[in-house]
PDB file of N, CA and C in Angstrom:
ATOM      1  N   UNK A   1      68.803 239.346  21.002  1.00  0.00           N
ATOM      2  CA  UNK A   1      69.040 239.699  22.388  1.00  0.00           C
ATOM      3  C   UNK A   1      69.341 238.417  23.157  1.00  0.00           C
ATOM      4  N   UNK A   2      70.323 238.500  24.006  1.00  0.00           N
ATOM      5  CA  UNK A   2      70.444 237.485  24.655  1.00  0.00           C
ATOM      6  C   UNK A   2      69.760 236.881  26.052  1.00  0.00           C
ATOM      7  N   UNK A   3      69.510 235.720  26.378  1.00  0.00           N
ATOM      8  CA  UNK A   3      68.662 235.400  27.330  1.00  0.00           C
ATOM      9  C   UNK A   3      69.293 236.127  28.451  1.00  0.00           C
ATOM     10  N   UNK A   4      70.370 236.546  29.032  1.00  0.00           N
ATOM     11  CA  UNK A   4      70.620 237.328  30.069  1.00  0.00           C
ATOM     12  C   UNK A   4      70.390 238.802  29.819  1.00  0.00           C
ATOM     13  N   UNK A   5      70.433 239.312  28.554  1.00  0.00           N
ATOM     14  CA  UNK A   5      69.897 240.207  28.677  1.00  0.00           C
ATOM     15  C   UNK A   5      68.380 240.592  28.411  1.00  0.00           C
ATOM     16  N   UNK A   6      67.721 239.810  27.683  1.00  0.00           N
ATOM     17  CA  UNK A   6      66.098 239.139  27.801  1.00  0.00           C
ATOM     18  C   UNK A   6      65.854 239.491  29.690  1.00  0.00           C
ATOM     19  N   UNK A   7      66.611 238.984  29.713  1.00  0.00           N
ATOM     20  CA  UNK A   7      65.733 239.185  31.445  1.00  0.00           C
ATOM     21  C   UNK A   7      66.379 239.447  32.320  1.00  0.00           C
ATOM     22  N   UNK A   8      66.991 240.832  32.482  1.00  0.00           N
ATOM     23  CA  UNK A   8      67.151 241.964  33.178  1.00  0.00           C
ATOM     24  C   UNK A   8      66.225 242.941  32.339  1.00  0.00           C
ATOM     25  N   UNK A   9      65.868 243.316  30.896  1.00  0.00           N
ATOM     26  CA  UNK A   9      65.034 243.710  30.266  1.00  0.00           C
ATOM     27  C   UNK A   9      63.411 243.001  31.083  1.00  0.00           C
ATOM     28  N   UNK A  10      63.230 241.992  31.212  1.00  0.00           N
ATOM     29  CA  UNK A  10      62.192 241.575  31.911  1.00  0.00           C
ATOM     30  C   UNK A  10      61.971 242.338  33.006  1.00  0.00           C
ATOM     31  N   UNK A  11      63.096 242.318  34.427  1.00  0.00           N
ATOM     32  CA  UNK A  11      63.091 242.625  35.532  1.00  0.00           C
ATOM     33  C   UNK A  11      62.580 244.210  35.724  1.00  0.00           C
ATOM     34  N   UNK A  12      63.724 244.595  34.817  1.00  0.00           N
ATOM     35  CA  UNK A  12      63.089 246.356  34.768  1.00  0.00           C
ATOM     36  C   UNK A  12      61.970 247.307  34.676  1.00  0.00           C
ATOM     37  N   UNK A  13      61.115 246.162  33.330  1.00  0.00           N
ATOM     38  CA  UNK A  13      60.216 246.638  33.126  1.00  0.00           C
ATOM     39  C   UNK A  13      59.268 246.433  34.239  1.00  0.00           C
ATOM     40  N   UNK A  14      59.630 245.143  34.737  1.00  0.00           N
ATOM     41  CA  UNK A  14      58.262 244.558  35.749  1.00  0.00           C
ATOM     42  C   UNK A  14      58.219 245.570  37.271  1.00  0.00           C
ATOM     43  N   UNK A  15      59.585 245.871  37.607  1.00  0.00           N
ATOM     44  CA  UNK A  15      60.191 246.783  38.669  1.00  0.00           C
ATOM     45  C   UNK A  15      59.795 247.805  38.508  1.00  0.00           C
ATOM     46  N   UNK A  16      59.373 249.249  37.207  1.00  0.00           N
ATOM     47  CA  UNK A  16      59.262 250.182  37.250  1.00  0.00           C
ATOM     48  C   UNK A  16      57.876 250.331  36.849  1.00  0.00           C
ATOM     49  N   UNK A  17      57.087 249.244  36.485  1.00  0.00           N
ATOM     50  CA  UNK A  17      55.529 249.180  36.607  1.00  0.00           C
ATOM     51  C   UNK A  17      55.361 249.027  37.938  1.00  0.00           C
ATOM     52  N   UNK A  18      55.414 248.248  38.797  1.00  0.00           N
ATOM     53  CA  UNK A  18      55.159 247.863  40.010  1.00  0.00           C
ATOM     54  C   UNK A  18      55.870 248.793  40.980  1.00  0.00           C
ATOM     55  N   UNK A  19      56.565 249.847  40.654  1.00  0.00           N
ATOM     56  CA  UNK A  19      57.384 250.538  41.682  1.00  0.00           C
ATOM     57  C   UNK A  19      56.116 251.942  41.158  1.00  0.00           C
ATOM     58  N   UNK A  20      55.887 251.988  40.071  1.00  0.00           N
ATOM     59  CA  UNK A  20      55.128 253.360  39.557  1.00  0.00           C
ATOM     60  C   UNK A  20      53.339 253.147  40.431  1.00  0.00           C
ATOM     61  N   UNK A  21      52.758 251.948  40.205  1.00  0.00           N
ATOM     62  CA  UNK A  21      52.170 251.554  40.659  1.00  0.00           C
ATOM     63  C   UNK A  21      51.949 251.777  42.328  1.00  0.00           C
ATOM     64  N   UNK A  22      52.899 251.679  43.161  1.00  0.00           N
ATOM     65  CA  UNK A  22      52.406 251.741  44.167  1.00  0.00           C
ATOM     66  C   UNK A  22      52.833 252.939  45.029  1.00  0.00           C
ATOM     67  N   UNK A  23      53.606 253.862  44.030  1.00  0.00           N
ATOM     68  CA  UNK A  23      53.683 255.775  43.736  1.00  0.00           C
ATOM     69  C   UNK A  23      52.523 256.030  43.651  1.00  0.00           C
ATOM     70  N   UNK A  24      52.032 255.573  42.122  1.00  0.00           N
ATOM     71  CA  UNK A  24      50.535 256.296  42.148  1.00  0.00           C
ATOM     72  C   UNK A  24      49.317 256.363  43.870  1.00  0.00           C
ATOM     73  N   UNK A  25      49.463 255.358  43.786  1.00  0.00           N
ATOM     74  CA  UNK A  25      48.476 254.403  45.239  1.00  0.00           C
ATOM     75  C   UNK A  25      48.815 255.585  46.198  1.00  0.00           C
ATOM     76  N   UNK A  26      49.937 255.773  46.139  1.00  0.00           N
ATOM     77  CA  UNK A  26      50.160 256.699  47.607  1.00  0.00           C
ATOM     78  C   UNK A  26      49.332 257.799  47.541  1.00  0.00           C
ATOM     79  N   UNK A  27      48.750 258.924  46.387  1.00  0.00           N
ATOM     80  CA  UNK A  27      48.303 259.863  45.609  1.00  0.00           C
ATOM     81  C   UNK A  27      46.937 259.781  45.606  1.00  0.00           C
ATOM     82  N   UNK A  28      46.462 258.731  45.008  1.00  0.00           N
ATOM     83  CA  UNK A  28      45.507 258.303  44.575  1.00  0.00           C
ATOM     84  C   UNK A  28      44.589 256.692  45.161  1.00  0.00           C
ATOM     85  N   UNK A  29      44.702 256.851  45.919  1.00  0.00           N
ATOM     86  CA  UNK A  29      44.551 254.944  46.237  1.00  0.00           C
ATOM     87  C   UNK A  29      43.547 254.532  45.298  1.00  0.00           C
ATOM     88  N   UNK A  30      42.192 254.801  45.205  1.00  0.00           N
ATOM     89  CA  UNK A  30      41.445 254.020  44.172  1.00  0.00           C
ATOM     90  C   UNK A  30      42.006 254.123  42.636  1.00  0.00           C
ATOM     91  N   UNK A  31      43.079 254.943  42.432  1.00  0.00           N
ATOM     92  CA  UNK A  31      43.184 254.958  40.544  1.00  0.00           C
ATOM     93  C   UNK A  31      44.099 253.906  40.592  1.00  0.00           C
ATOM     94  N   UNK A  32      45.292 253.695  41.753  1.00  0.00           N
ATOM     95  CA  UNK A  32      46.553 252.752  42.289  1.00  0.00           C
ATOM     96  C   UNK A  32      45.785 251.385  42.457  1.00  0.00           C
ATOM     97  N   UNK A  33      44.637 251.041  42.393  1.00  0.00           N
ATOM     98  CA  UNK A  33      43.773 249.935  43.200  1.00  0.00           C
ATOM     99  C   UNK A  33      43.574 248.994  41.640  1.00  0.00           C
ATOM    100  N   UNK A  34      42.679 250.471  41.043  1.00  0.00           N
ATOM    101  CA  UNK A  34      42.391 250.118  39.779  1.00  0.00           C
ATOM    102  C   UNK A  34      43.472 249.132  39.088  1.00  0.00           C
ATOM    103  N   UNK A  35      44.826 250.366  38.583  1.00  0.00           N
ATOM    104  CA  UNK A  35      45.586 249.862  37.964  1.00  0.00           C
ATOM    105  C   UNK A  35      46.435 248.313  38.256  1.00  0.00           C
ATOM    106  N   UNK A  36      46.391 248.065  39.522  1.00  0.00           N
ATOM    107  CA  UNK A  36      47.159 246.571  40.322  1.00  0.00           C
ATOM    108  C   UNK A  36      46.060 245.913  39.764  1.00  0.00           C
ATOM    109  N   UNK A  37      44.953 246.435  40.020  1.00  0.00           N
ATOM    110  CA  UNK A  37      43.905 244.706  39.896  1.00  0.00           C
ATOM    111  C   UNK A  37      43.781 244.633  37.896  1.00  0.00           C
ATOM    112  N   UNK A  38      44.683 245.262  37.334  1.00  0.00           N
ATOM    113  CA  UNK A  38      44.634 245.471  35.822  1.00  0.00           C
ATOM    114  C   UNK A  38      45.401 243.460  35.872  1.00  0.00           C
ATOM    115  N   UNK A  39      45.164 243.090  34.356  1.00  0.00           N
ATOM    116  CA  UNK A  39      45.690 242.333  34.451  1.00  0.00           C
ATOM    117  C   UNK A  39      47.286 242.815  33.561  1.00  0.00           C
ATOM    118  N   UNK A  40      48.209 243.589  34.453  1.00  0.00           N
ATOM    119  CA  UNK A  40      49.349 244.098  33.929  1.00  0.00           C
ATOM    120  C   UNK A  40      50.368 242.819  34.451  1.00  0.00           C
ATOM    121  N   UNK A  41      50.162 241.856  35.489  1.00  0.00           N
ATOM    122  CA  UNK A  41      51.386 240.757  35.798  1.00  0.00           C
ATOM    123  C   UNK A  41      51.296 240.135  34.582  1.00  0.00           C
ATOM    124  N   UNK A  42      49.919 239.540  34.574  1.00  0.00           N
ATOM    125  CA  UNK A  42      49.387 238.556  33.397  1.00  0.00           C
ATOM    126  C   UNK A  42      50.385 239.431  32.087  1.00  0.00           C
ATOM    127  N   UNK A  43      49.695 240.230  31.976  1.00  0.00           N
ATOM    128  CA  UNK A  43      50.057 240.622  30.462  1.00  0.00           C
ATOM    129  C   UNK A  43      51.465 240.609  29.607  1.00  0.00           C
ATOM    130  N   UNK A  44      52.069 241.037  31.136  1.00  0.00           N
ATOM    131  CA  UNK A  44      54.074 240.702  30.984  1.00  0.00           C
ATOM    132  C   UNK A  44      54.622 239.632  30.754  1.00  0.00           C
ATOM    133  N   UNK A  45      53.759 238.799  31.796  1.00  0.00           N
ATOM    134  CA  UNK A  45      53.974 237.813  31.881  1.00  0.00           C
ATOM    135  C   UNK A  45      53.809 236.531  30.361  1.00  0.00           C
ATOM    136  N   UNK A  46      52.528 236.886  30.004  1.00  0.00           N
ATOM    137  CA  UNK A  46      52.263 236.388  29.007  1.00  0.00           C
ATOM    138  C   UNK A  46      52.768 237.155  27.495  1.00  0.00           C
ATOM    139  N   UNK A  47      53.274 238.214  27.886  1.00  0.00           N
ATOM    140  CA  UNK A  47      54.603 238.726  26.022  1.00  0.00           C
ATOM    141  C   UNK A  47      55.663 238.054  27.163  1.00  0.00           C
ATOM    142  N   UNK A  48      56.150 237.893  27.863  1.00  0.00           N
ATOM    143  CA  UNK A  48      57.618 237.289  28.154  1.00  0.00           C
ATOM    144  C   UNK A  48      57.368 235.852  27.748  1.00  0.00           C
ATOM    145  N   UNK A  49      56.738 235.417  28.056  1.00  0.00           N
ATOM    146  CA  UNK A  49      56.153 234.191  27.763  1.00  0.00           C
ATOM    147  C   UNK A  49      56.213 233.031  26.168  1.00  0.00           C
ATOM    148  N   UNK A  50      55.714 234.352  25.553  1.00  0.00           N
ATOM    149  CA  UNK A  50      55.366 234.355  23.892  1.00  0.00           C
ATOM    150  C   UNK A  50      56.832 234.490  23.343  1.00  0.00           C
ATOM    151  N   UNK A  51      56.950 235.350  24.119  1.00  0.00           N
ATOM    152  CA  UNK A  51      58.396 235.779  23.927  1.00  0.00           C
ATOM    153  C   UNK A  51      59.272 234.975  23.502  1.00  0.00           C
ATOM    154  N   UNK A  52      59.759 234.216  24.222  1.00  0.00           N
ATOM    155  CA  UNK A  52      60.954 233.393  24.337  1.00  0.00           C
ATOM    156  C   UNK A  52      60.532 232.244  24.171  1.00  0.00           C
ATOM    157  N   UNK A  53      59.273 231.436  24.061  1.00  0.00           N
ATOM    158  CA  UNK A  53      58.990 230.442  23.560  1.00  0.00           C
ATOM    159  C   UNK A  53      57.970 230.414  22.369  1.00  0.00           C
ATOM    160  N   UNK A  54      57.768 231.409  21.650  1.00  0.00           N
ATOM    161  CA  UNK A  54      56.831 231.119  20.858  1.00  0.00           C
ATOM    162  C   UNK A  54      55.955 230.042  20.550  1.00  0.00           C
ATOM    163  N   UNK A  55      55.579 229.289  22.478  1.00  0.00           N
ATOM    164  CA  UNK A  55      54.487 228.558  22.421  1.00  0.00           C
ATOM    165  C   UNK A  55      53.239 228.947  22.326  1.00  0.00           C
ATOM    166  N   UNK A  56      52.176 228.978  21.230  1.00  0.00           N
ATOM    167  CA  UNK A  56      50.672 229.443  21.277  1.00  0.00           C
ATOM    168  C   UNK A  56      50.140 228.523  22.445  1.00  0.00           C
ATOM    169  N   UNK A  57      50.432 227.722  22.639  1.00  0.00           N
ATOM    170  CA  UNK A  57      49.286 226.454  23.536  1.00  0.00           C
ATOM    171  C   UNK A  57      49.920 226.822  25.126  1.00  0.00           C
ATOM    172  N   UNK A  58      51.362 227.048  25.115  1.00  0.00           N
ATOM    173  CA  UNK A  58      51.790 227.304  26.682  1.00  0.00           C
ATOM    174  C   UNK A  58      51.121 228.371  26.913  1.00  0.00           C
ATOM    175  N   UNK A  59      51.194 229.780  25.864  1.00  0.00           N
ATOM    176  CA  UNK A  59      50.327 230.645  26.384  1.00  0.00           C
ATOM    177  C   UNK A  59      48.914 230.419  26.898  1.00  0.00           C
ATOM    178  N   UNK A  60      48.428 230.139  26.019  1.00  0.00           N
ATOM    179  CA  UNK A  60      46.436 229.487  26.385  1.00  0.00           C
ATOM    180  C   UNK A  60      46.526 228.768  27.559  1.00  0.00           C
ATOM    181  N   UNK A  61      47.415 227.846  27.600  1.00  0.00           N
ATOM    182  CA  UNK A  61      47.334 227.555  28.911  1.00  0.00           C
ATOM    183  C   UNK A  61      47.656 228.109  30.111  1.00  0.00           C
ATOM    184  N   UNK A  62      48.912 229.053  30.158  1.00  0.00           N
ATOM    185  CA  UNK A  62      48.951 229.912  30.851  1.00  0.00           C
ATOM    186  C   UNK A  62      47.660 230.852  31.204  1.00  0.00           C
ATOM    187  N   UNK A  63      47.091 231.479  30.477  1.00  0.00           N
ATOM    188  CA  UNK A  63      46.266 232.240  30.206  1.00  0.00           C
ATOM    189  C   UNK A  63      44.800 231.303  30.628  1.00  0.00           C
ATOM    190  N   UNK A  64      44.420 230.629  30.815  1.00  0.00           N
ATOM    191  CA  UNK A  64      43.613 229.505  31.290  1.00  0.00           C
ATOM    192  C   UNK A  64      43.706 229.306  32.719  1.00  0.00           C
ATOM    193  N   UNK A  65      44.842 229.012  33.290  1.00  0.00           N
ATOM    194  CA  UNK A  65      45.056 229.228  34.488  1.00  0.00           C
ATOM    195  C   UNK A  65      44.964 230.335  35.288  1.00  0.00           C
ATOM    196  N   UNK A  66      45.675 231.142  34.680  1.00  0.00           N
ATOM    197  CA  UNK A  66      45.478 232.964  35.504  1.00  0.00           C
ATOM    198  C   UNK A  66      43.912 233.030  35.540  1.00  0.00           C
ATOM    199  N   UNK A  67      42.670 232.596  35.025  1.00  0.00           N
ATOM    200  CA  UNK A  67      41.550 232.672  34.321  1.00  0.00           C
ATOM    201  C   UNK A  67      41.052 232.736  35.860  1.00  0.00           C
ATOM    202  N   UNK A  68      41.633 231.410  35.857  1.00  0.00           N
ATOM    203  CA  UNK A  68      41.101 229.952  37.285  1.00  0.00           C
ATOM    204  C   UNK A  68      41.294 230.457  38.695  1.00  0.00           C
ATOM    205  N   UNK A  69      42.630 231.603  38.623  1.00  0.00           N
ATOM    206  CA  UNK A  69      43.391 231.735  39.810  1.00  0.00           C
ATOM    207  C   UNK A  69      42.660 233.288  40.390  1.00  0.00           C
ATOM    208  N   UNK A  70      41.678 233.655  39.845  1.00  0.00           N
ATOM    209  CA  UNK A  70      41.104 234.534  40.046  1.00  0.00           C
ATOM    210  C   UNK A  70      40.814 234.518  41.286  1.00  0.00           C
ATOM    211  N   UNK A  71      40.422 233.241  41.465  1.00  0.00           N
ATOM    212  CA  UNK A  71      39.219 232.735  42.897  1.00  0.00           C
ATOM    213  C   UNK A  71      39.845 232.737  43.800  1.00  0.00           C
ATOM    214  N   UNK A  72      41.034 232.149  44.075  1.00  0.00           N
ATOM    215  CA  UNK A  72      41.884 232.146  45.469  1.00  0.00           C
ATOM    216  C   UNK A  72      42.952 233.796  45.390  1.00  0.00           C
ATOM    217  N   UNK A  73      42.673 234.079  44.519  1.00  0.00           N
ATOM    218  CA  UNK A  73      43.007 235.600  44.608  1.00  0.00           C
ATOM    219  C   UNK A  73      41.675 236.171  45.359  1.00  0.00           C
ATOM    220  N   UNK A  74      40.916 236.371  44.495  1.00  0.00           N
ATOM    221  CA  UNK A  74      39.453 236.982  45.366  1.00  0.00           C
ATOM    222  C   UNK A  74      39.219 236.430  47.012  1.00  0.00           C
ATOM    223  N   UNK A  75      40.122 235.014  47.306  1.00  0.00           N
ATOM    224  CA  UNK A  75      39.885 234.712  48.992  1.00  0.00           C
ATOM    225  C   UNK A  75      40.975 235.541  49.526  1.00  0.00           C
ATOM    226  N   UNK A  76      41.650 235.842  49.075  1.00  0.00           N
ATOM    227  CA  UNK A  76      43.003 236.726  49.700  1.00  0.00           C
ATOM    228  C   UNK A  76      42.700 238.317  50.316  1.00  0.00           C
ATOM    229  N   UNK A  77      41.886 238.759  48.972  1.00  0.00           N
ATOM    230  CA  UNK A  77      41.297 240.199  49.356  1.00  0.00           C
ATOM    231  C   UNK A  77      40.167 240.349  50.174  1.00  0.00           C
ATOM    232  N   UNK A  78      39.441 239.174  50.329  1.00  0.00           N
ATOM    233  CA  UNK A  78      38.035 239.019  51.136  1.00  0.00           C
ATOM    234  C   UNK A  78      38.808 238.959  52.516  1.00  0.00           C
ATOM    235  N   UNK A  79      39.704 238.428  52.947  1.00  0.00           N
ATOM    236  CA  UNK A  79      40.630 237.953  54.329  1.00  0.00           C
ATOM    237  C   UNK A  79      40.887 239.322  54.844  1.00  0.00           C
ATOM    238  N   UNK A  80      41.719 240.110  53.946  1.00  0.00           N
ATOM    239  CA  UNK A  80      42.442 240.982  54.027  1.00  0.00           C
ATOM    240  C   UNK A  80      41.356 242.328  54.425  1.00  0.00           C
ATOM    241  N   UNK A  81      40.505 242.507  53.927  1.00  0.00           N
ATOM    242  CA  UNK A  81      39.071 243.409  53.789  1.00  0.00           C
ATOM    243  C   UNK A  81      38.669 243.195  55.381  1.00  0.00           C
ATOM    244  N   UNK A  82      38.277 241.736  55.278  1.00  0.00           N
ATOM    245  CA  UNK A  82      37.699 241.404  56.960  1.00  0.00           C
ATOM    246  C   UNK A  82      38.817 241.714  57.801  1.00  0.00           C
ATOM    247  N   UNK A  83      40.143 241.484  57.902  1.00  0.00           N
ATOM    248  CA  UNK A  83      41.094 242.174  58.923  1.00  0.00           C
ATOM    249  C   UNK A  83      41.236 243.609  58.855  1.00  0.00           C
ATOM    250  N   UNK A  84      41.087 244.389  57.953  1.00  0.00           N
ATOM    251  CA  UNK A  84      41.281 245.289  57.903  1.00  0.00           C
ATOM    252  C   UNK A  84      40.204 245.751  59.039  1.00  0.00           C
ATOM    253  N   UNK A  85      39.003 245.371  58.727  1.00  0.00           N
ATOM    254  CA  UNK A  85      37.725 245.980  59.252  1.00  0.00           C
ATOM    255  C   UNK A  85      37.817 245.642  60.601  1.00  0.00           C
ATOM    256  N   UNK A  86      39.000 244.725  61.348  1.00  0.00           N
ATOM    257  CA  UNK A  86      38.749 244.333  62.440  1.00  0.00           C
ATOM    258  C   UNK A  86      39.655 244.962  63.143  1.00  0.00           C
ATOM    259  N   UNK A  87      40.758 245.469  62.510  1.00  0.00           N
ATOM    260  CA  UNK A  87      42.012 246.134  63.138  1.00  0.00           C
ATOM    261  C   UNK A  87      43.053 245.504  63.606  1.00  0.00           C
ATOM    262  N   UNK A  88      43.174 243.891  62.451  1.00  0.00           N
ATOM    263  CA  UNK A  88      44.279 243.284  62.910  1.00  0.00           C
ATOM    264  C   UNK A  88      45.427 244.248  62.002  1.00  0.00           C
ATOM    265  N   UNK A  89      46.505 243.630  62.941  1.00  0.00           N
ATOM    266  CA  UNK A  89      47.866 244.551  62.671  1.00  0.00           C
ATOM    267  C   UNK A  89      48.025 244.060  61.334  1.00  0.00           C
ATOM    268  N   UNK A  90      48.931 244.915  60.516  1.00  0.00           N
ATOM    269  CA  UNK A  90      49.252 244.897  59.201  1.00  0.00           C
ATOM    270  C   UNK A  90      50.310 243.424  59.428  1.00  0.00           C
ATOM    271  N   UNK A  91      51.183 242.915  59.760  1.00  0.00           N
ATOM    272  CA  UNK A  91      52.090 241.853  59.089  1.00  0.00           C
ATOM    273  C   UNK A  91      51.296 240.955  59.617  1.00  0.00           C
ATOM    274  N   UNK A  92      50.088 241.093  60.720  1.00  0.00           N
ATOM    275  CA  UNK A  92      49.324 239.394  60.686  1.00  0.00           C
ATOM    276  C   UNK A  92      48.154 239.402  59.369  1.00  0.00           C
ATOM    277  N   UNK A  93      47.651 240.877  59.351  1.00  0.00           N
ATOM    278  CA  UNK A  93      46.415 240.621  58.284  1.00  0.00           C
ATOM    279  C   UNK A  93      47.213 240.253  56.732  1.00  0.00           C
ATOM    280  N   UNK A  94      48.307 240.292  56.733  1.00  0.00           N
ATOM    281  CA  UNK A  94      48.935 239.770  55.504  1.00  0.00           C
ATOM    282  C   UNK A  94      49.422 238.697  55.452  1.00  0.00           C
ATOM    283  N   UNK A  95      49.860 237.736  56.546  1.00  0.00           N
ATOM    284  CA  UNK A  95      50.111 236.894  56.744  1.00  0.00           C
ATOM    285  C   UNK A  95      49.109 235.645  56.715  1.00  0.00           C
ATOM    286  N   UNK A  96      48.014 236.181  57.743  1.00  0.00           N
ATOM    287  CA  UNK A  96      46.497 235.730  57.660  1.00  0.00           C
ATOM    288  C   UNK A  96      45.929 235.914  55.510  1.00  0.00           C
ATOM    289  N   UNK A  97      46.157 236.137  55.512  1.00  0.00           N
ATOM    290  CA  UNK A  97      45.625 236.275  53.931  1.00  0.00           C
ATOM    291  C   UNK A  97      46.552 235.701  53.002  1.00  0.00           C
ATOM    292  N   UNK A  98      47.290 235.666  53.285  1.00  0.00           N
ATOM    293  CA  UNK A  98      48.422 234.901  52.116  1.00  0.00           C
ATOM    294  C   UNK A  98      47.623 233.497  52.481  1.00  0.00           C
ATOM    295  N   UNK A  99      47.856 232.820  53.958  1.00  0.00           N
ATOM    296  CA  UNK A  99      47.237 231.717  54.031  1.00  0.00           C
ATOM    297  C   UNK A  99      46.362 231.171  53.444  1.00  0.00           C
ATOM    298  N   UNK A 100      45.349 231.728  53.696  1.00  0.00           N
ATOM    299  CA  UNK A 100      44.078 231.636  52.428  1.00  0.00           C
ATOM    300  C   UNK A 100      44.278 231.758  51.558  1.00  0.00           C
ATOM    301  N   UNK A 101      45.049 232.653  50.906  1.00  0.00           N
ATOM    302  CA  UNK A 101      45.248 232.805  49.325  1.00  0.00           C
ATOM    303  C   UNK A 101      45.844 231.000  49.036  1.00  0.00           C
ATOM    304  N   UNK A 102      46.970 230.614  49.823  1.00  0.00           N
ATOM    305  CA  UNK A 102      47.662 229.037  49.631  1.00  0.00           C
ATOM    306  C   UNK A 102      46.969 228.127  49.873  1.00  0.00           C
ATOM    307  N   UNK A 103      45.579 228.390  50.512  1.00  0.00           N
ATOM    308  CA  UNK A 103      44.619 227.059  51.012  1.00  0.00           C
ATOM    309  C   UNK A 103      43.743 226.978  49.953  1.00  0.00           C
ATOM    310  N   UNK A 104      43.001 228.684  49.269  1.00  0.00           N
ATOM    311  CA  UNK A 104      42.867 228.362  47.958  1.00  0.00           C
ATOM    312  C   UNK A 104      43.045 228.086  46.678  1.00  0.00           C
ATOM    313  N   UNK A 105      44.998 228.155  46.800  1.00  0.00           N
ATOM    314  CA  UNK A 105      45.369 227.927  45.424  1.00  0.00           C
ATOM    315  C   UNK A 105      45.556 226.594  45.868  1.00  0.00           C
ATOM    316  N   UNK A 106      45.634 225.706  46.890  1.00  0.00           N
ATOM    317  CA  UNK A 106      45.961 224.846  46.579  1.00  0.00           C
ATOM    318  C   UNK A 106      44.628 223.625  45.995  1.00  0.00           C
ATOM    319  N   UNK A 107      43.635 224.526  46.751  1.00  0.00           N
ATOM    320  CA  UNK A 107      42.292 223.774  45.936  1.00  0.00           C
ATOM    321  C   UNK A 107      42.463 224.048  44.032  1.00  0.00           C
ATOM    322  N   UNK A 108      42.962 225.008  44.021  1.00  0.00           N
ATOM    323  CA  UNK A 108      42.654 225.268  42.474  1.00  0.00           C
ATOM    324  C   UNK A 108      44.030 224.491  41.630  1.00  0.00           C
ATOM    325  N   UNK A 109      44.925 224.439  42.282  1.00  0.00           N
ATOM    326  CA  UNK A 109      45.613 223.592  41.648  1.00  0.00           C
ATOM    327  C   UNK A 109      45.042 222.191  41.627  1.00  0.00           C
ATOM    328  N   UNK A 110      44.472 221.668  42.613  1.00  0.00           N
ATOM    329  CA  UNK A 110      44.030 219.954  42.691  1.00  0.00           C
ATOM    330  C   UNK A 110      42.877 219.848  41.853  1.00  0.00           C
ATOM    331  N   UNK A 111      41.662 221.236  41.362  1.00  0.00           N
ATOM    332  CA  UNK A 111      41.169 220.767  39.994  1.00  0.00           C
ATOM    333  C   UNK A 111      41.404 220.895  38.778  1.00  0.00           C
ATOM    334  N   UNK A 112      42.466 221.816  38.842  1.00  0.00           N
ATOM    335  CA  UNK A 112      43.482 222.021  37.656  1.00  0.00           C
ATOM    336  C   UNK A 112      44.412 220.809  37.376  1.00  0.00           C
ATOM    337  N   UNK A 113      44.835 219.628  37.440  1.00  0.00           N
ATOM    338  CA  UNK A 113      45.710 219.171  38.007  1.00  0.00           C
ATOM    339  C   UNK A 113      45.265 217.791  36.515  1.00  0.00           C
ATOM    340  N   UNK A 114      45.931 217.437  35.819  1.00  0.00           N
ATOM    341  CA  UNK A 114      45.631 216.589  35.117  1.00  0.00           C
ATOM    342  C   UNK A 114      45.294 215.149  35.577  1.00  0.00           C
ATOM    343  N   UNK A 115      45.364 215.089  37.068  1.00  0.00           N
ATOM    344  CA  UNK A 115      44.588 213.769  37.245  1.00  0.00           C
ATOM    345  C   UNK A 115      42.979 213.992  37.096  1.00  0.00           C
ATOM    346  N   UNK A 116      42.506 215.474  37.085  1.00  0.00           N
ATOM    347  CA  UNK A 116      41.109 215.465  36.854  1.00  0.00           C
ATOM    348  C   UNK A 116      40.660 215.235  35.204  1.00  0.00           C
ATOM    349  N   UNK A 117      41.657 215.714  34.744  1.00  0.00           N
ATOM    350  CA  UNK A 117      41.017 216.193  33.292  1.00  0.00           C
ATOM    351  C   UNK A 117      40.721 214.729  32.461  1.00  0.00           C
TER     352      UNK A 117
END
């Protein structure tokens, strides 16, 4: 298969998980909640990954990181939870939370960061 077609094959699949995904949500919100917080990016991410580089160590490391990135994910939904509860408008409480999500990835990148290791 060729790398252009490698990934439109990528795109599709990732598009009709993530498009099915937030179908379900409309239906169901906690089964839609469930399935997003699955690790289904990771998992694509990491066979696309394997995929086309049959690196074992890029994966682990990949897979090491997503591990790490949990945490400034978890500040994103804590932001988002507290606006919700406060009744800020939807494009600031997302806006407001991305922030945090970037103030904590950027902590997690600086101990991730091979000047620590």
């Amino acid at each position: 298969m060729s790398s252009a077609t490698f990934f439109v094959v990528k795109v599709a699949v990732s598009a009709v998980i993530i498009a099915g995904v937030s179908e379900l949500a409309k239906r169901m919100p906690s089964l839609g909640g469930l399935i997003a917080a699955m690790p289904l990016t990771t998992l694509l991410a990491l066979i696309w990954l394997y995929a086309e580089t049959g690196d074992y160590q890029l994966a682990h490391a990949f897979t090491r990181s997503v591990l790490f990135a949990i945490i400034p994910t978890i500040f994103f939904f804590i932001t988002a939870l507290y606006l919700f509860r406060k009744g800020t408008g939807f494009i600031t409480l997302l806006l407001l939370s991305f922030f945090v999500f970037l103030g904590a990835a950027m902590v997690h990148q600086y101990f991730l960061s091979d000047k620590l290791r």
